[in-house]
ModelCIF file with pLDDT and N, C-alpha, C, O atoms, coordinates in Angstrom:
data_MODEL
#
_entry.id   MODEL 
#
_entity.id                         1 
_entity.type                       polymer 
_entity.pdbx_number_of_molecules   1 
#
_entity_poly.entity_id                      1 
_entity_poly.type                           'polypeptide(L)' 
_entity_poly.nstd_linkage                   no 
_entity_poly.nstd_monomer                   no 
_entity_poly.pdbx_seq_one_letter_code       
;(UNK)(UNK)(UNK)(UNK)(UNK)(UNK)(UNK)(UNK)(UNK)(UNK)(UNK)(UNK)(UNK)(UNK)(UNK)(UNK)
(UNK)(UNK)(UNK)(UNK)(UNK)(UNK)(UNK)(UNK)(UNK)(UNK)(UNK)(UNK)(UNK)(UNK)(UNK)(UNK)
(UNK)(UNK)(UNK)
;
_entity_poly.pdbx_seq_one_letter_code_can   XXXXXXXXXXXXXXXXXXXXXXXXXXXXXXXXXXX 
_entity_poly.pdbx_strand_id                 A 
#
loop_
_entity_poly_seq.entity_id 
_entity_poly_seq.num 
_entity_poly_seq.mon_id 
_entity_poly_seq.hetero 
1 1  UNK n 
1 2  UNK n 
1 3  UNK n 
1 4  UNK n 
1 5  UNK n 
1 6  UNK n 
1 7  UNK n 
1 8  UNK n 
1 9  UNK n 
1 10 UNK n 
1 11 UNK n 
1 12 UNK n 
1 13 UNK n 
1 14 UNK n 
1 15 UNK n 
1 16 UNK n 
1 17 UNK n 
1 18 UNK n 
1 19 UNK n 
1 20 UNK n 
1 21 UNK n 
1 22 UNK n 
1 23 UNK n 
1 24 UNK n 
1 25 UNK n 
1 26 UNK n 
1 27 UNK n 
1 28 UNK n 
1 29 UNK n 
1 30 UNK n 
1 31 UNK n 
1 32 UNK n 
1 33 UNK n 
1 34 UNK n 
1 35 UNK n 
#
_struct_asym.id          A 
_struct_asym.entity_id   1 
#
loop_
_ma_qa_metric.id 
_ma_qa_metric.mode 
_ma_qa_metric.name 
_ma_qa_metric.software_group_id 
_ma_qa_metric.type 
1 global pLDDT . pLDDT 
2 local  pLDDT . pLDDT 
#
_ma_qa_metric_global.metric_id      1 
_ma_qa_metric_global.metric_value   92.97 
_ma_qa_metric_global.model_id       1 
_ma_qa_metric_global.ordinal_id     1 
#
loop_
_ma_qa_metric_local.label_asym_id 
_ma_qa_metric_local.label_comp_id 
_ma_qa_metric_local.label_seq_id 
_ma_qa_metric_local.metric_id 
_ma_qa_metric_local.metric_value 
_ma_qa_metric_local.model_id 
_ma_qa_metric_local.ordinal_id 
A UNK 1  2 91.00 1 1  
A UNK 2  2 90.00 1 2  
A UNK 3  2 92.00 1 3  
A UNK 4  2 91.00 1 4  
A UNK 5  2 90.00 1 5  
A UNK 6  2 88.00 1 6  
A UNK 7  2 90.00 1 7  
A UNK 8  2 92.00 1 8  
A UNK 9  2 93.00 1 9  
A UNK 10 2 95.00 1 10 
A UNK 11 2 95.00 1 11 
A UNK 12 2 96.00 1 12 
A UNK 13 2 95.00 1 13 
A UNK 14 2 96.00 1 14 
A UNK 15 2 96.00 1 15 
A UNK 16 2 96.00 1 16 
A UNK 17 2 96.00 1 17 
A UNK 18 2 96.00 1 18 
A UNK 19 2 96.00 1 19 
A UNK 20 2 96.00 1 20 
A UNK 21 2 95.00 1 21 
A UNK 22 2 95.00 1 22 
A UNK 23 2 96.00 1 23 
A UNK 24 2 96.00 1 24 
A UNK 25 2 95.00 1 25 
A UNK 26 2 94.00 1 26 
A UNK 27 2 94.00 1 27 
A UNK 28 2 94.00 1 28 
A UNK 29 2 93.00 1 29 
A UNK 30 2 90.00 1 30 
A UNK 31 2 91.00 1 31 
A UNK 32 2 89.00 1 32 
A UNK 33 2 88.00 1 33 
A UNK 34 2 87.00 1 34 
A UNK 35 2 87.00 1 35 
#
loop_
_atom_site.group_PDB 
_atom_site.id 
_atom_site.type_symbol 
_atom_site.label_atom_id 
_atom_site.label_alt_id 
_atom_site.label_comp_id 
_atom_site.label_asym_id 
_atom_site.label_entity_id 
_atom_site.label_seq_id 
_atom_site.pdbx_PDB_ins_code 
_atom_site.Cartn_x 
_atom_site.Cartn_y 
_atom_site.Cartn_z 
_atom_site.occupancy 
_atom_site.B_iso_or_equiv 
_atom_site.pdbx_formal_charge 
_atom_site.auth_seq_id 
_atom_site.auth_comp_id 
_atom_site.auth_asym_id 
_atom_site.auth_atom_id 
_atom_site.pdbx_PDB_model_num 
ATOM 1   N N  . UNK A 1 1  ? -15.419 1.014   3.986  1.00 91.00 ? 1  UNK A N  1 
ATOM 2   C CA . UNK A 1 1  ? -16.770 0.465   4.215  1.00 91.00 ? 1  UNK A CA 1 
ATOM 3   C C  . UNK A 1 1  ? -17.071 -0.708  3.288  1.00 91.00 ? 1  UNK A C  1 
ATOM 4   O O  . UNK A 1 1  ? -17.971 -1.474  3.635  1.00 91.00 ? 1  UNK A O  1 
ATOM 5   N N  . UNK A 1 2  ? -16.510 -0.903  2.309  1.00 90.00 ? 2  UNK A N  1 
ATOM 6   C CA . UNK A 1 2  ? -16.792 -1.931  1.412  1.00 90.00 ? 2  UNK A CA 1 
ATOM 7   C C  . UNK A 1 2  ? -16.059 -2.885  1.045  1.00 90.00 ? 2  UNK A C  1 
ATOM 8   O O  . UNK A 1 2  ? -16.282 -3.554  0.036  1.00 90.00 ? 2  UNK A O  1 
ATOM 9   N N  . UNK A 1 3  ? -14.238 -3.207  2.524  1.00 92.00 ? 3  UNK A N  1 
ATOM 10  C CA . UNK A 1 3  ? -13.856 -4.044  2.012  1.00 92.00 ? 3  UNK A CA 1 
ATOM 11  C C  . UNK A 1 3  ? -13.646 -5.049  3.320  1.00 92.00 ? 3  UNK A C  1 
ATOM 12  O O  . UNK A 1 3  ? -13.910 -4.580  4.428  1.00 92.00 ? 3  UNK A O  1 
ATOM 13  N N  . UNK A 1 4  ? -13.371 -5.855  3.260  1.00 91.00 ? 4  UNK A N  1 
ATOM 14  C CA . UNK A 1 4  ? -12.975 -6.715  4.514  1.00 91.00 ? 4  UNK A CA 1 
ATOM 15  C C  . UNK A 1 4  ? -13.678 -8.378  4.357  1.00 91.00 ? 4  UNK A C  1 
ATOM 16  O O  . UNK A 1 4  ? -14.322 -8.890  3.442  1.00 91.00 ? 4  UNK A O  1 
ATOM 17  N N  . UNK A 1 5  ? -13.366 -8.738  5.262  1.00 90.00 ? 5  UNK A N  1 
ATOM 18  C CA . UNK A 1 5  ? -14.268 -10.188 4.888  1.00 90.00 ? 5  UNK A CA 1 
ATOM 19  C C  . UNK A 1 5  ? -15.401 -10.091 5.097  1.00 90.00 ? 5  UNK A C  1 
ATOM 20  O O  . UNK A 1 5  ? -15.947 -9.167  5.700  1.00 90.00 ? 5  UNK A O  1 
ATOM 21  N N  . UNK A 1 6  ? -16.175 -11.553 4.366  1.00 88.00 ? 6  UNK A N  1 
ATOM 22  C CA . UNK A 1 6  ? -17.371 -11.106 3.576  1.00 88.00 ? 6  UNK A CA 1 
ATOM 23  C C  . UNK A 1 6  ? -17.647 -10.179 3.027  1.00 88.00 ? 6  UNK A C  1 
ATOM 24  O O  . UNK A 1 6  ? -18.761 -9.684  3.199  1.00 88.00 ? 6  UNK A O  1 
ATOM 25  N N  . UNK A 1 7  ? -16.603 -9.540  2.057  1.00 90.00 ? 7  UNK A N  1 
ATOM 26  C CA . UNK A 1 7  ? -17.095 -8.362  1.181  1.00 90.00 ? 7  UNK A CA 1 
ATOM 27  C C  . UNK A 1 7  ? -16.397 -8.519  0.314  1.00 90.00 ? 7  UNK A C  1 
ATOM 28  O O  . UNK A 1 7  ? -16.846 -8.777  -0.803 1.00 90.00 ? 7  UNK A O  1 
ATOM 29  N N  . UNK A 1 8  ? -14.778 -8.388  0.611  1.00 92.00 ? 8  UNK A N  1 
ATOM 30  C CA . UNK A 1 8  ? -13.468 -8.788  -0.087 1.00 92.00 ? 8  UNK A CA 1 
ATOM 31  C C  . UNK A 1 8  ? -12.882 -10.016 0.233  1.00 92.00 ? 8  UNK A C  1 
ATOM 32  O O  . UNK A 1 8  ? -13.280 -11.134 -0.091 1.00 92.00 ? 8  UNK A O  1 
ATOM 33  N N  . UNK A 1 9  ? -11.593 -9.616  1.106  1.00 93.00 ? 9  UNK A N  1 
ATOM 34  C CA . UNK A 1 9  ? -11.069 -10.344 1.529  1.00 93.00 ? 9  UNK A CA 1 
ATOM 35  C C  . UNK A 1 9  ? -10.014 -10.095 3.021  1.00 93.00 ? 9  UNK A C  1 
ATOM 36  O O  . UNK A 1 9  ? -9.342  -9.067  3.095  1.00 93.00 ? 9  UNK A O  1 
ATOM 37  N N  . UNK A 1 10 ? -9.974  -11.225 4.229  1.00 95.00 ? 10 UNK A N  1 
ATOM 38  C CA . UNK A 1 10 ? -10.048 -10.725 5.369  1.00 95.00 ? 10 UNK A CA 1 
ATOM 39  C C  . UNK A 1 10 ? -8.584  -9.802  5.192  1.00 95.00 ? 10 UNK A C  1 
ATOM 40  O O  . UNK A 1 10 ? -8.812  -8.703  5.696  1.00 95.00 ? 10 UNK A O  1 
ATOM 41  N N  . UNK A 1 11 ? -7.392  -9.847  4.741  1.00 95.00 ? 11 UNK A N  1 
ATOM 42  C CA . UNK A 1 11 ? -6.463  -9.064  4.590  1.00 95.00 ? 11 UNK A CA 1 
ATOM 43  C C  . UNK A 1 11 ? -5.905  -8.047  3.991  1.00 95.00 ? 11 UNK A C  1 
ATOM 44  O O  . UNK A 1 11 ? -4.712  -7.746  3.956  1.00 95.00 ? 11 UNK A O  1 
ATOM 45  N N  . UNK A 1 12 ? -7.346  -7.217  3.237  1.00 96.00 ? 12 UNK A N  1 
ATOM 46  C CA . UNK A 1 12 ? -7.443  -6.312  1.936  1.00 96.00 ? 12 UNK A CA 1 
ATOM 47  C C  . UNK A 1 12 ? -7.419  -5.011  2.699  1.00 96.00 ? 12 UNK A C  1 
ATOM 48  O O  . UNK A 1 12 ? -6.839  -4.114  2.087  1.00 96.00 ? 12 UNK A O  1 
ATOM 49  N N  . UNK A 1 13 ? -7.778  -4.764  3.581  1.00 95.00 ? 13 UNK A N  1 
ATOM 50  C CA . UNK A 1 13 ? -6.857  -3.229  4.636  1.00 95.00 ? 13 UNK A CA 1 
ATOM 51  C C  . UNK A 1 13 ? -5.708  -3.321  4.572  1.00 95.00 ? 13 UNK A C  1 
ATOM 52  O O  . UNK A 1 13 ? -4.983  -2.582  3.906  1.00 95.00 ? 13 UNK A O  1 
ATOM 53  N N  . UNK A 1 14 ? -5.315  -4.358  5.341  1.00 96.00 ? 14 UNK A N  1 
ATOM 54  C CA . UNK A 1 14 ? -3.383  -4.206  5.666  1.00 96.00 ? 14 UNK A CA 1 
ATOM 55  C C  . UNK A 1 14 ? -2.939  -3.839  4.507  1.00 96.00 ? 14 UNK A C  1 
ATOM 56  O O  . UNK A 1 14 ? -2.383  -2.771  4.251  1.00 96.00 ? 14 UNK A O  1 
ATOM 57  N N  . UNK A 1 15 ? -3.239  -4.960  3.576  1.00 96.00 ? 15 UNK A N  1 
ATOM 58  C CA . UNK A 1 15 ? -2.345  -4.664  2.162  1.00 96.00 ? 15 UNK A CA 1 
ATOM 59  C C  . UNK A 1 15 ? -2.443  -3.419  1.729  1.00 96.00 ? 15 UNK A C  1 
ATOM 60  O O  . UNK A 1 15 ? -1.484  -2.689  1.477  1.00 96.00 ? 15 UNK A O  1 
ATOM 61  N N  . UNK A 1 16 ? -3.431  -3.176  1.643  1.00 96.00 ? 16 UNK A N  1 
ATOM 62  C CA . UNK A 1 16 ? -3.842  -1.778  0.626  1.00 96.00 ? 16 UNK A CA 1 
ATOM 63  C C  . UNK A 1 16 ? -2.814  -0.684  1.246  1.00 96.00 ? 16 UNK A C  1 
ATOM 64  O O  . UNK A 1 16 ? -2.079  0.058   0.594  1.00 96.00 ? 16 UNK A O  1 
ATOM 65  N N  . UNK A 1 17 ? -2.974  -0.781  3.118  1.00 96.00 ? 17 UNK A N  1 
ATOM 66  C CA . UNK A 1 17 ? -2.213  0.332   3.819  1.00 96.00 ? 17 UNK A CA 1 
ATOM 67  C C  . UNK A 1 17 ? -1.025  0.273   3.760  1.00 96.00 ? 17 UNK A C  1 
ATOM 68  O O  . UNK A 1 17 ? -0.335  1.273   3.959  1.00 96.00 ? 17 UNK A O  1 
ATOM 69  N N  . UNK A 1 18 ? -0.295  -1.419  3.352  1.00 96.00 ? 18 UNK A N  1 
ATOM 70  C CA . UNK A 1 18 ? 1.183   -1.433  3.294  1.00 96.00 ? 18 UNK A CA 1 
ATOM 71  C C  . UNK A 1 18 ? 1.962   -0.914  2.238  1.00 96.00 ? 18 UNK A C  1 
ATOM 72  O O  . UNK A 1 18 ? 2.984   -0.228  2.219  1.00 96.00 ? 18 UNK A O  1 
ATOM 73  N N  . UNK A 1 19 ? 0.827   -1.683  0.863  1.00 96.00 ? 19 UNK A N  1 
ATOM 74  C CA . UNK A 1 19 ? 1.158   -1.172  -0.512 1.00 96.00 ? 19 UNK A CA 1 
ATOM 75  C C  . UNK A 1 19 ? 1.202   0.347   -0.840 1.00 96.00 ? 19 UNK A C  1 
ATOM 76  O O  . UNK A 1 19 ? 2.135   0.875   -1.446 1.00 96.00 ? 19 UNK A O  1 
ATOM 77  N N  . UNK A 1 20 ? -0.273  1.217   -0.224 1.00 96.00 ? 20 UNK A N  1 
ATOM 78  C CA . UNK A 1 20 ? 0.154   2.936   -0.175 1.00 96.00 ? 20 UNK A CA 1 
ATOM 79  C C  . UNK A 1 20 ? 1.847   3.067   0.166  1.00 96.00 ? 20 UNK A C  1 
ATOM 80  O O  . UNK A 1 20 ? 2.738   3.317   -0.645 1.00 96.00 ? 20 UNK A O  1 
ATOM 81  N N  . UNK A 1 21 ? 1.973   2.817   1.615  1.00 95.00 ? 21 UNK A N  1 
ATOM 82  C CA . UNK A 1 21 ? 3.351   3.402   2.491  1.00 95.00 ? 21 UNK A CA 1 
ATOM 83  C C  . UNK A 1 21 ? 4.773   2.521   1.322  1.00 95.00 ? 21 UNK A C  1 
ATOM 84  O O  . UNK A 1 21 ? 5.876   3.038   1.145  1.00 95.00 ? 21 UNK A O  1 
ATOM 85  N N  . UNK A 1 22 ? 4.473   1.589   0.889  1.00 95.00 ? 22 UNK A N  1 
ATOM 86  C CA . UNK A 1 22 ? 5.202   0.605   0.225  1.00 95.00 ? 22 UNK A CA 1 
ATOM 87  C C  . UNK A 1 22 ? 5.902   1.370   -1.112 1.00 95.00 ? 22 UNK A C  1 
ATOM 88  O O  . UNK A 1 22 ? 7.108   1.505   -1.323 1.00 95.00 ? 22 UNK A O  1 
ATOM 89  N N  . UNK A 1 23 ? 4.678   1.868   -2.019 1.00 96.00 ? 23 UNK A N  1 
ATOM 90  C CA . UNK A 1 23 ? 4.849   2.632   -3.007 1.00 96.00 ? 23 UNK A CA 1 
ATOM 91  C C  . UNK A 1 23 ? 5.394   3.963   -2.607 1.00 96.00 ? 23 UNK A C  1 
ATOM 92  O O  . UNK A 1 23 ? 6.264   4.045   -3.474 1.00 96.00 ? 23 UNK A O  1 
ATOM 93  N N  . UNK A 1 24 ? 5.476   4.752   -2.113 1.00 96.00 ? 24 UNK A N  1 
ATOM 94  C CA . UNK A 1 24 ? 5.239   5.911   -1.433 1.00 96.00 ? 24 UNK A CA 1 
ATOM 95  C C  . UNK A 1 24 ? 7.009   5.955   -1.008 1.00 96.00 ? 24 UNK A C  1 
ATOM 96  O O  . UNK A 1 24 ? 7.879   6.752   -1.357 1.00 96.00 ? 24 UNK A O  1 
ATOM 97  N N  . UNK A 1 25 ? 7.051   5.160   -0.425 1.00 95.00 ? 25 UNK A N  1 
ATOM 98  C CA . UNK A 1 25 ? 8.986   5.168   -0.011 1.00 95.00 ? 25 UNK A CA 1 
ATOM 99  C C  . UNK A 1 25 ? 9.534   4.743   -1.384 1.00 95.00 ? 25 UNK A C  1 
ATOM 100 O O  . UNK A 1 25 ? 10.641  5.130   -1.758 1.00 95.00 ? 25 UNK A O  1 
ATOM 101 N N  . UNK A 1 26 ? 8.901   4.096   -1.990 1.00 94.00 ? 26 UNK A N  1 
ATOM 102 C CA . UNK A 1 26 ? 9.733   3.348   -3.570 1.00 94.00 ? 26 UNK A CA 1 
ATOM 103 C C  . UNK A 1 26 ? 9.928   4.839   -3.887 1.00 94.00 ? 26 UNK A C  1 
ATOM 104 O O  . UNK A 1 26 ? 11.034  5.376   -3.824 1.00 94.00 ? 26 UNK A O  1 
ATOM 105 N N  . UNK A 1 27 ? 9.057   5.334   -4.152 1.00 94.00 ? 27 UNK A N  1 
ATOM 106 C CA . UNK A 1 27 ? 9.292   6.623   -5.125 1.00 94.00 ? 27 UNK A CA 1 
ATOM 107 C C  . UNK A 1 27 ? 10.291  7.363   -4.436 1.00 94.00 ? 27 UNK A C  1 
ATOM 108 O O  . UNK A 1 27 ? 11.397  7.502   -4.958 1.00 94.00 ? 27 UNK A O  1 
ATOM 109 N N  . UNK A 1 28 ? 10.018  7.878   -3.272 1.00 94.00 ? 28 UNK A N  1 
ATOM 110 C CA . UNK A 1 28 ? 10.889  8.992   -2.361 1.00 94.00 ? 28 UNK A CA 1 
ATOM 111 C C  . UNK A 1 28 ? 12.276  8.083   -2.884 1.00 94.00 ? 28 UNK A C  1 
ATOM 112 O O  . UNK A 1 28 ? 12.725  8.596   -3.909 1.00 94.00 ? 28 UNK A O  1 
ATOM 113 N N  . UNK A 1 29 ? 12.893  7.134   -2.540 1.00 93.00 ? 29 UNK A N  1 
ATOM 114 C CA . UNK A 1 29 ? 13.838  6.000   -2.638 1.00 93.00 ? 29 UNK A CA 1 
ATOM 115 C C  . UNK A 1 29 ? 14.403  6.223   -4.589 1.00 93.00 ? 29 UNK A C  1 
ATOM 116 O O  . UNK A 1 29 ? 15.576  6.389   -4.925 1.00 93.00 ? 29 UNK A O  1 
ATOM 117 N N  . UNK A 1 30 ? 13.549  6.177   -5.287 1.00 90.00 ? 30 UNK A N  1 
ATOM 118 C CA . UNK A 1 30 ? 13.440  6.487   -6.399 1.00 90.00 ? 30 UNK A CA 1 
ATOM 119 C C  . UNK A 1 30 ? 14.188  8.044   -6.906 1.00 90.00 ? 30 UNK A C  1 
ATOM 120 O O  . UNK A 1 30 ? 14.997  8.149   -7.828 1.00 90.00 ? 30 UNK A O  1 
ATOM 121 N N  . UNK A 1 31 ? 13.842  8.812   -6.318 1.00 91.00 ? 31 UNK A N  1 
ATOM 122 C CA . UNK A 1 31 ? 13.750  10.352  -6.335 1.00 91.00 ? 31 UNK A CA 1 
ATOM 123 C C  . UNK A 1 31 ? 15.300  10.644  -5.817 1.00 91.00 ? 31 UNK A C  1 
ATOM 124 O O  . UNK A 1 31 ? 16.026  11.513  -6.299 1.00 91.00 ? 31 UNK A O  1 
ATOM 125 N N  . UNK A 1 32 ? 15.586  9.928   -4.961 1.00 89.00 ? 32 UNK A N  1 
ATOM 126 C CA . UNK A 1 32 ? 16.853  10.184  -4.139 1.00 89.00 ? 32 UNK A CA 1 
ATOM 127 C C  . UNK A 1 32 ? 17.894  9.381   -4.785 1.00 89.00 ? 32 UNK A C  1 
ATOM 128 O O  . UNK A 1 32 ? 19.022  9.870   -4.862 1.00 89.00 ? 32 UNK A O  1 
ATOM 129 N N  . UNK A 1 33 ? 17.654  8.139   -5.290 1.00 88.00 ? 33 UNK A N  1 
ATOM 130 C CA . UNK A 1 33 ? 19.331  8.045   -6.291 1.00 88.00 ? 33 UNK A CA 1 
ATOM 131 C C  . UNK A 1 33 ? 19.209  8.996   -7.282 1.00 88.00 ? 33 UNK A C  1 
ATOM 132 O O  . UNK A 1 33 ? 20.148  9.791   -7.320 1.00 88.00 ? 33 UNK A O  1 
ATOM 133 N N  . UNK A 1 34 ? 18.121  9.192   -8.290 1.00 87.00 ? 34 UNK A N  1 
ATOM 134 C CA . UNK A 1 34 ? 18.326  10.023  -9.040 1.00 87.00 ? 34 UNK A CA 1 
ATOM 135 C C  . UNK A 1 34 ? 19.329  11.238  -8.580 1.00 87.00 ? 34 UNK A C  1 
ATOM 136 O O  . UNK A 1 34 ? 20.078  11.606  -9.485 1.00 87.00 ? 34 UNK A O  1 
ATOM 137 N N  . UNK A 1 35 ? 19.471  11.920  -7.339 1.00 87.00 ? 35 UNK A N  1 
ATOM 138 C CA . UNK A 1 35 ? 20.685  12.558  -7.018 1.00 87.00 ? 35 UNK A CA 1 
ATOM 139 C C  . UNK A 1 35 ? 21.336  12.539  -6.422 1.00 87.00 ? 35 UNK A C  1 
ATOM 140 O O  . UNK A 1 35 ? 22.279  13.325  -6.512 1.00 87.00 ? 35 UNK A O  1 
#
């Protein structure tokens, strides 16, 4: 509710949703060489 254009900025959903899924495989990705 408080981000998008005129508030933020017009591409601050996508990112946010890419960066979650983005981070989210790093780690799993992370987790898995470890063994």
């Amino acid at each position: 509710k408080g981000i998008g254009k005129g508030k933020t900025r017009e591409d601050h959903a996508d990112t946010m949703n890419q960066i979650y899924a983005g981070y989210a495989s790093g780690r799993e990705a992370r987790e898995l060489a470890v063994i």
